[in-house]
Protein backbone atom coordinates (compact mmCIF):
# COMPACT_ATOMS: atom_id res chain seq x y z
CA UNK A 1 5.20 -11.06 -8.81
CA UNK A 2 4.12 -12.85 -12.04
CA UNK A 3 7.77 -12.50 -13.54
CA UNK A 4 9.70 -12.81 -10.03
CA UNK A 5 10.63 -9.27 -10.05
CA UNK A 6 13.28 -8.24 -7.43
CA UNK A 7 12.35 -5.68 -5.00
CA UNK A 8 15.05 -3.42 -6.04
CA UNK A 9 13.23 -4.12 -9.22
CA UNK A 10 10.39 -2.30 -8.35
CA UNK A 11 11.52 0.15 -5.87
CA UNK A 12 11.17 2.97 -4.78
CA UNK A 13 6.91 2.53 -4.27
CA UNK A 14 5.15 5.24 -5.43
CA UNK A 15 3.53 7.24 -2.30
CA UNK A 16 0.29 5.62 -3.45
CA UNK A 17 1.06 2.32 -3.56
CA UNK A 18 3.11 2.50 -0.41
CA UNK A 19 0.49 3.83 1.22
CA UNK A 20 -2.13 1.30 -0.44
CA UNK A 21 0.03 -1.45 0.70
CA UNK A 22 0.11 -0.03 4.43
CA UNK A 23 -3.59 -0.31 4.13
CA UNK A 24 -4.15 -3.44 3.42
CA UNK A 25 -1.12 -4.61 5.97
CA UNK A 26 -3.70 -5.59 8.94
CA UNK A 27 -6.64 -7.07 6.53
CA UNK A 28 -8.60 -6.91 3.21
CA UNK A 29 -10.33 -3.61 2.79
CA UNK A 30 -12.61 -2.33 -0.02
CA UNK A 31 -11.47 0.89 -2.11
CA UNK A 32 -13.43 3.65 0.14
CA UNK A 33 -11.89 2.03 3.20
CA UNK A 34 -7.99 2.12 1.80
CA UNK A 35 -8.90 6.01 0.82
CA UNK A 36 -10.27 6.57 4.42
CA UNK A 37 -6.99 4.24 5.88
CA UNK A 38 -4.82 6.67 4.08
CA UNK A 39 -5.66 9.64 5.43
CA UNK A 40 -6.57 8.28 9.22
CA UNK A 41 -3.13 7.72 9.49
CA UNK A 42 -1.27 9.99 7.71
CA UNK A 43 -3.14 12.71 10.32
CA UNK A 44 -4.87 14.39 6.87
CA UNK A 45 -1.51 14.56 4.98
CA UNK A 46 -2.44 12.24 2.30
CA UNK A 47 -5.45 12.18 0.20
CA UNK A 48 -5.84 9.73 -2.20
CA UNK A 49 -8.48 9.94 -4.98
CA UNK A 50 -10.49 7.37 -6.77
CA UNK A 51 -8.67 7.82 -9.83
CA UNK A 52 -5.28 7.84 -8.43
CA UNK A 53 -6.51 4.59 -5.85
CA UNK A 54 -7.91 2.69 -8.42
CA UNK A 55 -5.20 3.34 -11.14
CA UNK A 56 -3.46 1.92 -8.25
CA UNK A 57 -5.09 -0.89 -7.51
CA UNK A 58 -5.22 -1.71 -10.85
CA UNK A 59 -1.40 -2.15 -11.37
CA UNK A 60 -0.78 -3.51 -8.13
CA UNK A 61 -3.14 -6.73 -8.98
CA UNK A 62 -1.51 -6.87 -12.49
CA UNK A 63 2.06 -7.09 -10.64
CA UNK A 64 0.71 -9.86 -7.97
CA UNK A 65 1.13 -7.39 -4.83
CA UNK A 66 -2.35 -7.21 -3.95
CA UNK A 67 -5.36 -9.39 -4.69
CA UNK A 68 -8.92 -9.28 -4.76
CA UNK A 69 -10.58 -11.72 -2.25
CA UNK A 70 -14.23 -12.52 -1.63
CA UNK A 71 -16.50 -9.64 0.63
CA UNK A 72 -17.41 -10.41 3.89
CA UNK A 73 -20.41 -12.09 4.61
CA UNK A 74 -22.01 -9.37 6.60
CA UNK A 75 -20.94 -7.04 3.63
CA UNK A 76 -24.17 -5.79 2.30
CA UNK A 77 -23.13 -3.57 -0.69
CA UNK A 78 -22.42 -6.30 -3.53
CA UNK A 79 -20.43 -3.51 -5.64
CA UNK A 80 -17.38 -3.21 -3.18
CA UNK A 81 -14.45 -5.30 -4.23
CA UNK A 82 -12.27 -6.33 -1.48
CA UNK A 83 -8.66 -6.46 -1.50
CA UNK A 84 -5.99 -8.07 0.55
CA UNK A 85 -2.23 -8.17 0.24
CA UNK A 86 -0.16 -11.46 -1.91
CA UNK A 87 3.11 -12.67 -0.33
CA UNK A 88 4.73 -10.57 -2.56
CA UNK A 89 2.96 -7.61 -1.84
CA UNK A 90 3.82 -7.96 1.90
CA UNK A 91 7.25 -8.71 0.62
CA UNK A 92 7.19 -5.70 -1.40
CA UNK A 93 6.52 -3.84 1.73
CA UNK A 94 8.64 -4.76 3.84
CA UNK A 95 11.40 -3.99 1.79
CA UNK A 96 9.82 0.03 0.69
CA UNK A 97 9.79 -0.18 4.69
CA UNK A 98 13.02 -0.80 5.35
CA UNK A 99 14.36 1.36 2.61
CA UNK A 100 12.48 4.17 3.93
CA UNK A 101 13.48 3.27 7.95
CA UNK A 102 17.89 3.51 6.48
CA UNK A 103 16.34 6.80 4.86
CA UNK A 104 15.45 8.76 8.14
CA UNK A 105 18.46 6.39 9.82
CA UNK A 106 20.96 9.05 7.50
CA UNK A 107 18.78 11.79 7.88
CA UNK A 108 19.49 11.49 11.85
CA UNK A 109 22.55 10.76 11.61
CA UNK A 110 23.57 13.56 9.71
CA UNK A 111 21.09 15.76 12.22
CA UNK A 112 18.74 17.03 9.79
CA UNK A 113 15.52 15.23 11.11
CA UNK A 114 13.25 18.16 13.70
CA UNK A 115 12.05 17.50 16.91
């Protein structure tokens, strides 16, 4: 991040940003294709809207965890804006992850989690 922010700075992620920066873990993506991301693998649980994505997005450039690269060539709609994750983004996320991962870890251990 622009001011070297900690990641216990900045965390706990919003579910929308979490999920944003899930999205972009694997390569850049356009908007419609982190809202589609989203719910493809959260089974339907999570639907993110353009308001709530872009908002997002917005931020997230501002605090250097995502960036917005060149399209494709074979992209043929000039209006999509591709993204792709900074350092610090994947950074970012990997910490949220492992937060998350001691989470369930105390949640199992203390035999609360279903089967």
């Amino acid at each position: 991040m622009t001011d070297n922010k900690r990641p216990g700075d900045i965390l706990p992620l919003t579910p929308a940003v979490f999920h944003i920066l899930l999205a972009l873990a694997q390569s850049p993506k356009h908007g419609y294709a982190i809202m589609q991301d989203v719910e493809t693998v959260s089974n339907g649980q999570v639907t993110m809207g353009p308001g709530t994505l872009y908002g997002s997005i917005k931020r997230m450039v501002q605090s250097d965890l995502i960036e917005e690269v060149p399209a494709p060539p074979d992209e043929d709609d000039p209006r999509r804006r591709y993204y792709q994750l900074t350092a610090e983004g994947r950074h970012i996320l990997r910490a949220e992850a492992d937060r998350l991962a001691s989470l369930v870890n105390i949640a199992a251990n203390r035999r609360v989690l279903g089967s």
